[in-house]
PDB file of N, CA and C in Angstrom:
ATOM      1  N   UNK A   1      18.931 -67.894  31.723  1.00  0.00           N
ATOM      2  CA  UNK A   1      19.449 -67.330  30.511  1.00  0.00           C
ATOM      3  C   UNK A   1      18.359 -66.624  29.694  1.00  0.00           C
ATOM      4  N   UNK A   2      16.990 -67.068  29.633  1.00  0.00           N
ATOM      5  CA  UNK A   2      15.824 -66.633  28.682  1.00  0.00           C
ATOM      6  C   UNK A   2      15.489 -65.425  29.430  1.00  0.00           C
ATOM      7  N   UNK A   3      15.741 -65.053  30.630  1.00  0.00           N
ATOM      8  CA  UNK A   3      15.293 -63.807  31.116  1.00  0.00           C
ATOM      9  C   UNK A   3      16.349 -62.665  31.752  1.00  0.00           C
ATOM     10  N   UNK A   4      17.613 -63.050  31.228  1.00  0.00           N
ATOM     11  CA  UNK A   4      19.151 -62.001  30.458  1.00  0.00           C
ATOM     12  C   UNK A   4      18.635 -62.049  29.383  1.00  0.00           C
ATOM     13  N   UNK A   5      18.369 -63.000  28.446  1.00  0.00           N
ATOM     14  CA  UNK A   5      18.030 -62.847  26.792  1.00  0.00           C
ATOM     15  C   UNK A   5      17.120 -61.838  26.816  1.00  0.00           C
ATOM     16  N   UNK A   6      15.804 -61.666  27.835  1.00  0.00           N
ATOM     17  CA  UNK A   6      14.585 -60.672  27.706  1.00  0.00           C
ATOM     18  C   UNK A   6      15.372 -59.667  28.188  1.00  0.00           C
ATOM     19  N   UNK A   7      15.760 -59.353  28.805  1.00  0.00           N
ATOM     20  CA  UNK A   7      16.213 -58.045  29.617  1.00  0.00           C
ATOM     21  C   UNK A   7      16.778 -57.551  28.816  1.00  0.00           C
ATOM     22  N   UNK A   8      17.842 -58.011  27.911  1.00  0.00           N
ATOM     23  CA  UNK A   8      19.013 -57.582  26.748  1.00  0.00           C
ATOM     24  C   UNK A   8      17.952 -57.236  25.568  1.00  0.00           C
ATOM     25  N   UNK A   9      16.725 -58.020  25.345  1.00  0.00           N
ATOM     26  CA  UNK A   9      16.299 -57.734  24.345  1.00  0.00           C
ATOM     27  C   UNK A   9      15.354 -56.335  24.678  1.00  0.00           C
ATOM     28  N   UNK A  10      14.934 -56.153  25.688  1.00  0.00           N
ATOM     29  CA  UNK A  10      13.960 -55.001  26.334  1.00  0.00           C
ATOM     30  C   UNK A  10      15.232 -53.866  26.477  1.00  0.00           C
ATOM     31  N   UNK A  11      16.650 -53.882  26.896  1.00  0.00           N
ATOM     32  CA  UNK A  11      17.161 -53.016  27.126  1.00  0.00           C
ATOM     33  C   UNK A  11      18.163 -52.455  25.536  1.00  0.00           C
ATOM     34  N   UNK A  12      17.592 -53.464  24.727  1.00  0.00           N
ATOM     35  CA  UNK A  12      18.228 -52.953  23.434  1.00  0.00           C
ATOM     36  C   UNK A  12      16.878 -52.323  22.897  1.00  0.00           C
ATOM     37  N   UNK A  13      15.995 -52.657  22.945  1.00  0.00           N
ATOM     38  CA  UNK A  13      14.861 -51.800  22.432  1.00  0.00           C
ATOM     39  C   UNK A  13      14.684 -50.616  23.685  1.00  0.00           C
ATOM     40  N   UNK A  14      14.891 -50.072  24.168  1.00  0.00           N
ATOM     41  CA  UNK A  14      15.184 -48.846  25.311  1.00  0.00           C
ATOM     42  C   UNK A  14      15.535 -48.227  24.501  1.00  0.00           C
ATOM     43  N   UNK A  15      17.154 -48.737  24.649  1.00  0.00           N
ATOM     44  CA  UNK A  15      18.473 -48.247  23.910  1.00  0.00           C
ATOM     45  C   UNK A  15      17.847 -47.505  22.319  1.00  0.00           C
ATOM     46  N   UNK A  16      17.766 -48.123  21.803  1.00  0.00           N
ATOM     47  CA  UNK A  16      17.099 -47.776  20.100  1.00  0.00           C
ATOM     48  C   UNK A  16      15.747 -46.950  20.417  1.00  0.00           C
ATOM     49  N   UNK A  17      14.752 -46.886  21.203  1.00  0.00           N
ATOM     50  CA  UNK A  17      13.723 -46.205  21.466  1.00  0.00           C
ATOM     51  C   UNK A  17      14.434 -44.836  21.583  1.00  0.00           C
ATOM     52  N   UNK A  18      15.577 -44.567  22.667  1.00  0.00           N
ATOM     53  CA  UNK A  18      15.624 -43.206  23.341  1.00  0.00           C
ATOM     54  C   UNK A  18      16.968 -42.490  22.319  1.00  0.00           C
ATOM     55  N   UNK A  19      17.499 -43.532  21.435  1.00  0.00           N
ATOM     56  CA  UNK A  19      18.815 -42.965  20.232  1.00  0.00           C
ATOM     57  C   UNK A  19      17.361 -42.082  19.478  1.00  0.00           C
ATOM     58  N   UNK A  20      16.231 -42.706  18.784  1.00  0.00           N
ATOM     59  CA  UNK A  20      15.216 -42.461  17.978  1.00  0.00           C
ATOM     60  C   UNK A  20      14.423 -41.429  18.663  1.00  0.00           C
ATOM     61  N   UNK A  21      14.515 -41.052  19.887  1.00  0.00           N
ATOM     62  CA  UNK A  21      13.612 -39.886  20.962  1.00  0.00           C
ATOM     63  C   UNK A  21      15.237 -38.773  20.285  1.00  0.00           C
ATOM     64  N   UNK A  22      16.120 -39.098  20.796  1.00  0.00           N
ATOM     65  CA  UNK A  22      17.274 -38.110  21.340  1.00  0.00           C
ATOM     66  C   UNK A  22      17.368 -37.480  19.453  1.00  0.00           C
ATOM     67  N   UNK A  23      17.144 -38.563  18.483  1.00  0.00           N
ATOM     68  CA  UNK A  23      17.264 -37.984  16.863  1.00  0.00           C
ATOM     69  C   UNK A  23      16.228 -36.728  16.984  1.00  0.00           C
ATOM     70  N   UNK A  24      15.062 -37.692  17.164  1.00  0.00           N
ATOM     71  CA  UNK A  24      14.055 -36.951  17.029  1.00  0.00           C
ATOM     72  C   UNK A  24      13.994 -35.392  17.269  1.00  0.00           C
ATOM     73  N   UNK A  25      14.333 -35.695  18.576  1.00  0.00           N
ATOM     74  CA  UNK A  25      14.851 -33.705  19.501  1.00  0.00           C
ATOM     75  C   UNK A  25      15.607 -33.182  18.602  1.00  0.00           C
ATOM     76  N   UNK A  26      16.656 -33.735  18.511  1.00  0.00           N
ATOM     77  CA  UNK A  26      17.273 -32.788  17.278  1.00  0.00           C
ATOM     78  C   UNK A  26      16.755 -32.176  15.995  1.00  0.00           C
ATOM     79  N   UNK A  27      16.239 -33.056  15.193  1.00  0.00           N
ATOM     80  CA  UNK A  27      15.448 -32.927  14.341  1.00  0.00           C
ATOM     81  C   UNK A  27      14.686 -31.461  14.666  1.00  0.00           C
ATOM     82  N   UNK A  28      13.688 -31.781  15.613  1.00  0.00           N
ATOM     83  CA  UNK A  28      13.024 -30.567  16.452  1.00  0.00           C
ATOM     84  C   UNK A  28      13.666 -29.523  16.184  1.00  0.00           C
ATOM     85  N   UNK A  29      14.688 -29.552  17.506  1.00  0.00           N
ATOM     86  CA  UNK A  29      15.584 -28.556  17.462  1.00  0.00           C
ATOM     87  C   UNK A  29      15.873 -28.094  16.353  1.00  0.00           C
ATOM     88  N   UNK A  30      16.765 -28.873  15.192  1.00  0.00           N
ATOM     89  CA  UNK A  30      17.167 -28.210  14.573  1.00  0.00           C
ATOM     90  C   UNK A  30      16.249 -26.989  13.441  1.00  0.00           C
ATOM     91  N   UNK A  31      15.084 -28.121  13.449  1.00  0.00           N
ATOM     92  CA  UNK A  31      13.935 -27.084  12.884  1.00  0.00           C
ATOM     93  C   UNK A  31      13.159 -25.793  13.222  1.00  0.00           C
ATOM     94  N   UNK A  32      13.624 -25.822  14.968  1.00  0.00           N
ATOM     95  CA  UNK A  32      12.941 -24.469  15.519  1.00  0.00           C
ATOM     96  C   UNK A  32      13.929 -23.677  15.462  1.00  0.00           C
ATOM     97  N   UNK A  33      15.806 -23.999  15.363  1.00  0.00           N
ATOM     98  CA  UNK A  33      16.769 -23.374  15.156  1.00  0.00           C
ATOM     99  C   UNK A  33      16.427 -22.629  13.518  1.00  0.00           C
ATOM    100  N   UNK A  34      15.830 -23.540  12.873  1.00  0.00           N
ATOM    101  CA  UNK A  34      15.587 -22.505  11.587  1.00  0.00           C
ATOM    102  C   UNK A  34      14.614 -22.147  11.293  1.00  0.00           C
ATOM    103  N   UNK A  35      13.592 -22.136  12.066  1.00  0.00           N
ATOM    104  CA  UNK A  35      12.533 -21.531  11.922  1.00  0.00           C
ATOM    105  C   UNK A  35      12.874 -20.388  12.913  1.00  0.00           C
ATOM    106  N   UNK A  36      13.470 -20.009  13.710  1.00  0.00           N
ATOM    107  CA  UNK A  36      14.169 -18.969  14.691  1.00  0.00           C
ATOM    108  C   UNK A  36      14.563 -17.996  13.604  1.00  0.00           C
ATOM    109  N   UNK A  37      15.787 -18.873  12.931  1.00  0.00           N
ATOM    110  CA  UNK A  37      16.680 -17.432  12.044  1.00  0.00           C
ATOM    111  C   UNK A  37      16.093 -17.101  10.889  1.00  0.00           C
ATOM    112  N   UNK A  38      14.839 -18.221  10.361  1.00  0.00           N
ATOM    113  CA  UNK A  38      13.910 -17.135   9.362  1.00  0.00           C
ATOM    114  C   UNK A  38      13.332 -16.341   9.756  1.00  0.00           C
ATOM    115  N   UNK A  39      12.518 -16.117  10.383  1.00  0.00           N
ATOM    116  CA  UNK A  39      12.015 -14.931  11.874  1.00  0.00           C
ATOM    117  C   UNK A  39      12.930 -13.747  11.774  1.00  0.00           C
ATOM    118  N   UNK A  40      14.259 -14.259  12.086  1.00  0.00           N
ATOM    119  CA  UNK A  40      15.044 -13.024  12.437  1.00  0.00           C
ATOM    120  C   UNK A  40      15.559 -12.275  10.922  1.00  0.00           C
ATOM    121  N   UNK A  41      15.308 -13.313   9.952  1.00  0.00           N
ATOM    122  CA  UNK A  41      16.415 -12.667   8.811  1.00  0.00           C
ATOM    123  C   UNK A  41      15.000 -12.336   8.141  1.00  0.00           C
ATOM    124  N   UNK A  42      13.653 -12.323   8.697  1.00  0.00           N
ATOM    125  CA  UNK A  42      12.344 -11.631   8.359  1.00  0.00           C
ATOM    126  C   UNK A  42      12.517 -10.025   8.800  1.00  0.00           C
ATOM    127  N   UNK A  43      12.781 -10.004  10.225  1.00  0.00           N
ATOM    128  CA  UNK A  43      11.961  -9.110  11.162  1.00  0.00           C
ATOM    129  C   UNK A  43      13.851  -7.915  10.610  1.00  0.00           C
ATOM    130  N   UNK A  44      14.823  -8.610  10.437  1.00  0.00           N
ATOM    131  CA  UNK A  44      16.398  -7.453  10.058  1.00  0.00           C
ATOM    132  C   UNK A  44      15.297  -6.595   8.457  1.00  0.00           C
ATOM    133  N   UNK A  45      14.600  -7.582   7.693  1.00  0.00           N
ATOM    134  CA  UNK A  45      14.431  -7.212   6.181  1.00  0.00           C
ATOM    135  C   UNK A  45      13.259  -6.045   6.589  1.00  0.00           C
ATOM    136  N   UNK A  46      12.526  -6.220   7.610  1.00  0.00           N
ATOM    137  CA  UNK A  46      11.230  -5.398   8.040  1.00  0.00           C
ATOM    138  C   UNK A  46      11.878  -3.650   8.401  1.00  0.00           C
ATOM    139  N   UNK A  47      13.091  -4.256   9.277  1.00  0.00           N
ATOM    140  CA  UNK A  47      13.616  -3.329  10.182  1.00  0.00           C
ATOM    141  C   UNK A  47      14.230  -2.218   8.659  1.00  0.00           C
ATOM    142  N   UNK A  48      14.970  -2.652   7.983  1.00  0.00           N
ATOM    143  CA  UNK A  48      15.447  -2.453   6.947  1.00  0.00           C
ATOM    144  C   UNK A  48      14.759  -1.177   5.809  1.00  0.00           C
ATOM    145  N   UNK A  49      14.023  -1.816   5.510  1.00  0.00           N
ATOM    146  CA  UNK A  49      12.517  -1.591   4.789  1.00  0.00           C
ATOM    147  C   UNK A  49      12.081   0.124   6.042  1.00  0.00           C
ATOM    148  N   UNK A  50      11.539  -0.398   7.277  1.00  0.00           N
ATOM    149  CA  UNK A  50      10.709   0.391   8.245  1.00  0.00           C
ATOM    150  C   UNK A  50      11.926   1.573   8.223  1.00  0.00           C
ATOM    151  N   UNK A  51      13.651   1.353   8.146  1.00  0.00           N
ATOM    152  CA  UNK A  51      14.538   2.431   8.664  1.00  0.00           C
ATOM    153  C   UNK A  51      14.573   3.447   6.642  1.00  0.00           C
ATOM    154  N   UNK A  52      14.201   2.603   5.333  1.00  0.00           N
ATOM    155  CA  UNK A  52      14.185   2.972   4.749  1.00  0.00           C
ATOM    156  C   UNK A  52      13.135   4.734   4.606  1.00  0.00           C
ATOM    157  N   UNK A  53      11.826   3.838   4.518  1.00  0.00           N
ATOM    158  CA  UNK A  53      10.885   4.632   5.017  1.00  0.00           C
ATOM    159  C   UNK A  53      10.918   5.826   5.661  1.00  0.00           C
ATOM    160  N   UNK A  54      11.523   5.527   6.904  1.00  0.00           N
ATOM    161  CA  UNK A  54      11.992   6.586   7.706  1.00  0.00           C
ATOM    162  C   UNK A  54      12.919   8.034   6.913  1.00  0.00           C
ATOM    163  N   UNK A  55      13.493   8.008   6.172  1.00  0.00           N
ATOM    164  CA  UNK A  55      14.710   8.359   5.566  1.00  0.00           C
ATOM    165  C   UNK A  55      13.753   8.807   4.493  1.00  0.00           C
ATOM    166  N   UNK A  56      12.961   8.309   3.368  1.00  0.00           N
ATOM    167  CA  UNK A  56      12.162   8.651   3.146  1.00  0.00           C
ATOM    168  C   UNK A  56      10.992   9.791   3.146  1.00  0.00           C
ATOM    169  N   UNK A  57      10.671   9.728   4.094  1.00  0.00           N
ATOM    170  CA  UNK A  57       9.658  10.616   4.905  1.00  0.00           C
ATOM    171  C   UNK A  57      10.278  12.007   5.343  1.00  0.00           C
ATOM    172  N   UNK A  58      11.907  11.842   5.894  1.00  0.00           N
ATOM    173  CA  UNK A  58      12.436  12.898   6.650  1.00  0.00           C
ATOM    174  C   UNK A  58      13.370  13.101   5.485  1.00  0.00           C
ATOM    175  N   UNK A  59      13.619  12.866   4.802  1.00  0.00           N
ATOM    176  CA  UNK A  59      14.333  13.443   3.763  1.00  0.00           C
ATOM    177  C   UNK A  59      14.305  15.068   3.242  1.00  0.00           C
ATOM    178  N   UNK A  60      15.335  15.308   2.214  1.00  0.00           N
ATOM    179  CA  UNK A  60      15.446  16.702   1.618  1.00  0.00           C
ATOM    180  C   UNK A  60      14.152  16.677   0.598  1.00  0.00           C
ATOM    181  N   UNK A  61      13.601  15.706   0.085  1.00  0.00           N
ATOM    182  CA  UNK A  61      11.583  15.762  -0.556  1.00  0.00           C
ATOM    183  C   UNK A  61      11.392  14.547   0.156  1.00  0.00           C
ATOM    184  N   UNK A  62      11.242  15.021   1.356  1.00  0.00           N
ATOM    185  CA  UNK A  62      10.285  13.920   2.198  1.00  0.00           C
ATOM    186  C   UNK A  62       8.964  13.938   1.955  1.00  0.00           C
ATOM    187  N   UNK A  63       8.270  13.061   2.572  1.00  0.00           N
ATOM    188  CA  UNK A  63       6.810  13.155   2.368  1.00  0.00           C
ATOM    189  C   UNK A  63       6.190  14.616   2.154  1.00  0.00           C
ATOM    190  N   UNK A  64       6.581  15.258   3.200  1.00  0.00           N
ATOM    191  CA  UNK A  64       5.777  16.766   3.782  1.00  0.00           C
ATOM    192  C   UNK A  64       6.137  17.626   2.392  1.00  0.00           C
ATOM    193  N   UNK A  65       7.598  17.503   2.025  1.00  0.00           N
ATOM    194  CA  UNK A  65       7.563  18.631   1.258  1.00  0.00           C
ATOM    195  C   UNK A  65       6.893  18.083  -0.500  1.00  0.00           C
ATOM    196  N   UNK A  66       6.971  17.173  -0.166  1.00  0.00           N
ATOM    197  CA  UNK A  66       5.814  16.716  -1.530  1.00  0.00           C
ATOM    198  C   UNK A  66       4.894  16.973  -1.358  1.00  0.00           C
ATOM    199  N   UNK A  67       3.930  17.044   0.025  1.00  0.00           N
ATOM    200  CA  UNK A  67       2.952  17.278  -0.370  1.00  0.00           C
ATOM    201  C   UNK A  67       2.867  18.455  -0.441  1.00  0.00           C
ATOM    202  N   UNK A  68       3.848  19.781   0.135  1.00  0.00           N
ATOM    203  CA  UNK A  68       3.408  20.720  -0.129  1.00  0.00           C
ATOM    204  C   UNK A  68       3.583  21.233  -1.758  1.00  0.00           C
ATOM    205  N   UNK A  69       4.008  20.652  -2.139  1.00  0.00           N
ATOM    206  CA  UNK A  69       4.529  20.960  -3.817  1.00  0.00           C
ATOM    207  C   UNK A  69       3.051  20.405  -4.529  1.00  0.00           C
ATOM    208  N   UNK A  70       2.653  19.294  -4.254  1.00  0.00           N
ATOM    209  CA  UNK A  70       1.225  18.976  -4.796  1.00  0.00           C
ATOM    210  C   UNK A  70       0.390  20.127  -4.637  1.00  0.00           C
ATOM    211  N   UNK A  71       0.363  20.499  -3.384  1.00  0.00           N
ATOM    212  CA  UNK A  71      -0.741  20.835  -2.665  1.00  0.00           C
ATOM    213  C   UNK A  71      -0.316  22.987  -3.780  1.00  0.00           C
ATOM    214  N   UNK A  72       0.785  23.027  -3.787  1.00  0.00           N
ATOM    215  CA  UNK A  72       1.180  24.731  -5.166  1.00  0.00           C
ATOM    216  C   UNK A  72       0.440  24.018  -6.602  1.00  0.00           C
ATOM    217  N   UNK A  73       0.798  22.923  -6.582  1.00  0.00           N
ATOM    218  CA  UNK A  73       0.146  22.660  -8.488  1.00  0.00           C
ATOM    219  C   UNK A  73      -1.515  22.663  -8.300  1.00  0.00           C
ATOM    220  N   UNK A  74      -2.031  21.883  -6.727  1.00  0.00           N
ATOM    221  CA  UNK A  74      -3.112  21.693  -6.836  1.00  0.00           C
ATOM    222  C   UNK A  74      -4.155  23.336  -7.383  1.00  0.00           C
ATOM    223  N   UNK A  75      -3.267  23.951  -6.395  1.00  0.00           N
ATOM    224  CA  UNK A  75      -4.214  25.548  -5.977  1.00  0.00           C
ATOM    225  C   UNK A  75      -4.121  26.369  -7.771  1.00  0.00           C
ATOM    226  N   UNK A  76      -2.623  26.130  -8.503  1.00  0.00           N
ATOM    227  CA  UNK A  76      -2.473  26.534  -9.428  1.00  0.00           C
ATOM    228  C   UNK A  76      -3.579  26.163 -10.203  1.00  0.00           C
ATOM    229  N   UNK A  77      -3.541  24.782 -10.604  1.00  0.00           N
ATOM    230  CA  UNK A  77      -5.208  24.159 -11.293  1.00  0.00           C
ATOM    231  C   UNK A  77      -6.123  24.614 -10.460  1.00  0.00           C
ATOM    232  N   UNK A  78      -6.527  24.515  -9.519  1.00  0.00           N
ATOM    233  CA  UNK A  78      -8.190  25.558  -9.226  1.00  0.00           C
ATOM    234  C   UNK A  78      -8.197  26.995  -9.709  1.00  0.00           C
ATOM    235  N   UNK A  79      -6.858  27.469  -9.784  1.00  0.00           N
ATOM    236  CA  UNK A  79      -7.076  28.655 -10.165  1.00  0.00           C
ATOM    237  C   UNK A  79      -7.205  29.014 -11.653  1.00  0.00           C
ATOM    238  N   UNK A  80      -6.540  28.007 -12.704  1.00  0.00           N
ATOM    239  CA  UNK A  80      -7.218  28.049 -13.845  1.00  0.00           C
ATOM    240  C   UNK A  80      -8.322  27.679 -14.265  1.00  0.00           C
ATOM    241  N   UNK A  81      -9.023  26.739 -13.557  1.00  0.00           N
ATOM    242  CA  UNK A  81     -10.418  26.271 -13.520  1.00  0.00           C
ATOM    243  C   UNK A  81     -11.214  26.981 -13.468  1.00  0.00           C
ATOM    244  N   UNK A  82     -10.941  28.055 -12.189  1.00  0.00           N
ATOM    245  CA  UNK A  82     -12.050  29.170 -11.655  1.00  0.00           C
ATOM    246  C   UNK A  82     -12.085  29.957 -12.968  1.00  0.00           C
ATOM    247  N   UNK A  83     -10.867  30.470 -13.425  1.00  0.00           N
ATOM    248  CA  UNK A  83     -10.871  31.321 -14.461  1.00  0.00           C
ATOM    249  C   UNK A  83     -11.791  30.138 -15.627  1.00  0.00           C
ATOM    250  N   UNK A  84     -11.599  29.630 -16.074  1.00  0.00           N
ATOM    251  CA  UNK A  84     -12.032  28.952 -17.459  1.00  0.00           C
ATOM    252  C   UNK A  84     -13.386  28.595 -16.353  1.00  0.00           C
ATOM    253  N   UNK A  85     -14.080  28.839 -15.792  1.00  0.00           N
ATOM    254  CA  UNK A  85     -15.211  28.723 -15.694  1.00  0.00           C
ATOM    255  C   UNK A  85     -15.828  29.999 -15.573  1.00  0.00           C
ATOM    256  N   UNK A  86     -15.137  30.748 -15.503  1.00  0.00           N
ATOM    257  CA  UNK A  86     -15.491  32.338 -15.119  1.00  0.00           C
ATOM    258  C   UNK A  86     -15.724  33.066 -17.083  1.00  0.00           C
ATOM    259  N   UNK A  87     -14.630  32.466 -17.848  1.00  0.00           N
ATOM    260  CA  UNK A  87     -14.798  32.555 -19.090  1.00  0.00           C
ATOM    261  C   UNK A  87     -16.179  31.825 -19.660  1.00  0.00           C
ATOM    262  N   UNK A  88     -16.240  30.965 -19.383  1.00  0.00           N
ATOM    263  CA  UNK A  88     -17.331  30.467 -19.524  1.00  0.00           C
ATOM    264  C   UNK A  88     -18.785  30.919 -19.548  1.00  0.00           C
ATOM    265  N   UNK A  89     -18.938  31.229 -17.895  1.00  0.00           N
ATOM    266  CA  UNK A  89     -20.209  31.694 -17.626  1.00  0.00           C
ATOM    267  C   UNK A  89     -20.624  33.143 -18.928  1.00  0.00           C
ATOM    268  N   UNK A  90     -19.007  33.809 -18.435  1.00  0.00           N
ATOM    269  CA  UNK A  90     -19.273  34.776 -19.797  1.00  0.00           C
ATOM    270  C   UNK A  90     -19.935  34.689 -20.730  1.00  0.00           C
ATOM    271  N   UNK A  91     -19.134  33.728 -21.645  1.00  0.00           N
ATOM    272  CA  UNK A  91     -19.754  33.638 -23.094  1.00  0.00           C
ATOM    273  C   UNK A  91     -21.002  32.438 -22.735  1.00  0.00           C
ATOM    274  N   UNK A  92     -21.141  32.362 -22.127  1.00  0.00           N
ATOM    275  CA  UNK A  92     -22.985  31.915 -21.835  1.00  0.00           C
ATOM    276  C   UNK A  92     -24.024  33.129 -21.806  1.00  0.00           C
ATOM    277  N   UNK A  93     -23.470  33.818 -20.762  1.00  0.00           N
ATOM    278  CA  UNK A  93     -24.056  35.081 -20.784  1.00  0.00           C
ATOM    279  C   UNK A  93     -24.284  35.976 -21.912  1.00  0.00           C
ATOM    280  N   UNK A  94     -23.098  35.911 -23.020  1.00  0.00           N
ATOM    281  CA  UNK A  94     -23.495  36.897 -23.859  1.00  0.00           C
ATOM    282  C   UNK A  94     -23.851  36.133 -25.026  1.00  0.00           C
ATOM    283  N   UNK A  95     -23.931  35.010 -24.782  1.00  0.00           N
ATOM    284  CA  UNK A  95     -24.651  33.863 -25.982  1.00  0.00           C
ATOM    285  C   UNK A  95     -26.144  33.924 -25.872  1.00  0.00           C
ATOM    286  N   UNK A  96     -26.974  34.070 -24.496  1.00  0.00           N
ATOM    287  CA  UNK A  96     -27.956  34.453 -24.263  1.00  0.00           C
ATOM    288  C   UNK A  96     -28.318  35.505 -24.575  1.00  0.00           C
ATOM    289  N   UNK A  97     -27.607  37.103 -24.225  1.00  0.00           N
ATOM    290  CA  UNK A  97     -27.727  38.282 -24.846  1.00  0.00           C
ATOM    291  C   UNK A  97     -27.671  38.357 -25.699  1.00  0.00           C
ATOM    292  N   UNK A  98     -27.267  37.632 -27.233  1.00  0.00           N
ATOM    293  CA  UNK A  98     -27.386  37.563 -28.528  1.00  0.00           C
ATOM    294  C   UNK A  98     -28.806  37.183 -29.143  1.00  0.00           C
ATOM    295  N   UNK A  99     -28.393  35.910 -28.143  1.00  0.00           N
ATOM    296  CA  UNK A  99     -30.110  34.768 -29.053  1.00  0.00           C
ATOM    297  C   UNK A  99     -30.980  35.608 -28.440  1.00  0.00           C
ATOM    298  N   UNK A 100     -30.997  36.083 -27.688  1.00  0.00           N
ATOM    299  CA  UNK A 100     -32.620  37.054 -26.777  1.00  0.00           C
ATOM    300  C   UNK A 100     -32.796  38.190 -27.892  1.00  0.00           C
ATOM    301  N   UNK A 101     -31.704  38.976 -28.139  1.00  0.00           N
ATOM    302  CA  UNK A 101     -31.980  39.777 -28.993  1.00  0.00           C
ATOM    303  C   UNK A 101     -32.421  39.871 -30.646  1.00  0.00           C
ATOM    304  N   UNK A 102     -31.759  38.318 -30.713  1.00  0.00           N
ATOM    305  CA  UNK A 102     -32.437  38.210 -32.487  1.00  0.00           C
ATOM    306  C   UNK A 102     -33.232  37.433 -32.327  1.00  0.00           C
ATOM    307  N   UNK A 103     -33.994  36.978 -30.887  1.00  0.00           N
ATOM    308  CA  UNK A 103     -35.143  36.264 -30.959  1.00  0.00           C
ATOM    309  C   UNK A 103     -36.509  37.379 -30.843  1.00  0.00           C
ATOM    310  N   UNK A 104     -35.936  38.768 -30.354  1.00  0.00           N
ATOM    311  CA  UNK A 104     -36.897  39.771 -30.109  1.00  0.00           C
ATOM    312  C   UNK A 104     -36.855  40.359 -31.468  1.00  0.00           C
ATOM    313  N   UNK A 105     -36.034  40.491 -32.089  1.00  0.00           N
ATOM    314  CA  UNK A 105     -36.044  41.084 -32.772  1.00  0.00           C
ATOM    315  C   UNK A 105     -37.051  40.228 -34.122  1.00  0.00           C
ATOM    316  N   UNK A 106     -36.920  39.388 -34.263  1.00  0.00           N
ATOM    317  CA  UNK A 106     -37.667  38.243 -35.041  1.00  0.00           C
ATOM    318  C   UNK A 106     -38.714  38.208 -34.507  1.00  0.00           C
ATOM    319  N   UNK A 107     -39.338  38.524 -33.242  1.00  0.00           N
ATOM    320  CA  UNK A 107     -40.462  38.461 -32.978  1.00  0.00           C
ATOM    321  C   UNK A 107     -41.402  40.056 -33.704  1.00  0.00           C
ATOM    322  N   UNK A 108     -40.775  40.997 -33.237  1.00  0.00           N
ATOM    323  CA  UNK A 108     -41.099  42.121 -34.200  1.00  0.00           C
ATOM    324  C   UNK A 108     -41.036  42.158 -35.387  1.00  0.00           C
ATOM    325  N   UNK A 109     -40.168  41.517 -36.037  1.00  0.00           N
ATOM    326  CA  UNK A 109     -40.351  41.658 -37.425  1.00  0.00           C
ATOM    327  C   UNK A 109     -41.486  40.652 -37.730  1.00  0.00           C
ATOM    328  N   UNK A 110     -42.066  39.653 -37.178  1.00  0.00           N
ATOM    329  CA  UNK A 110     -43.126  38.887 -37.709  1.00  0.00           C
ATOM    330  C   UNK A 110     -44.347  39.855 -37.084  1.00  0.00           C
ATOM    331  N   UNK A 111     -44.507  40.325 -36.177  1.00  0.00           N
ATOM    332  CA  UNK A 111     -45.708  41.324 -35.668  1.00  0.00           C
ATOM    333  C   UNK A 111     -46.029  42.298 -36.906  1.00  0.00           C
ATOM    334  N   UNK A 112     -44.857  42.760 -37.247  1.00  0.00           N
ATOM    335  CA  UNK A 112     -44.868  44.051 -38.379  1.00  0.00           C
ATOM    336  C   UNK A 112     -45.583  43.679 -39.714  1.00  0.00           C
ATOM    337  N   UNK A 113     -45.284  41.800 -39.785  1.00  0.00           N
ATOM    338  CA  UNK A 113     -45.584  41.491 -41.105  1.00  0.00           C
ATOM    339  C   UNK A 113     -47.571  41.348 -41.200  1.00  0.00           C
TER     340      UNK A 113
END
């Protein structure tokens, strides 16, 4: 009888070992089952996003034609720049042709004195 009693007691601890294995798997499972469909309800939001982009880019002001619209304002500003530096040099130039001349001229009038 003491070694049915062991056997019953070894085959109820089996029993409860492999219910606690078979939970366990599930458990598992069920966690790689949702770690699976976060993945996927990641990689739909990526896809989403990446098909946005797309649409974006190829659009009626897609990328390209923005930049070519930058690229008319850019040339417009160099070209007022060039000018307002071109004004510039000017009145440098004739700011020099002034002071040179009433600096010569001040130089003669102190020679004379």
């Amino acid at each position: 009888d003491t070694a049915k009693a062991a056997v019953a007691i070894n085959d109820a601890r089996a029993s409860k070992e492999a219910v606690e294995l078979a939970s366990k798997s599930r458990e598992s499972e069920a966690l790689s089952e949702s770690r699976i469909w976060q993945v996927e309800q990641q990689m739909e939001d990526v896809a989403r996003r990446f098909d946005a982009l797309c649409v974006e880019a190829r659009g009626e002001l897609g990328w390209e034609a923005k930049l070519e619209e930058h690229e008319v304002r850019l040339s417009g500003l160099r070209a007022r720049l060039d000018k307002a530096e071109d004004h510039l040099a000017g009145v440098d130039d004739r700011a020099r042709a002034d002071w040179e001349g009433r600096f010569d001229q001040l130089q003669r009038s102190t020679q004379e004195l």
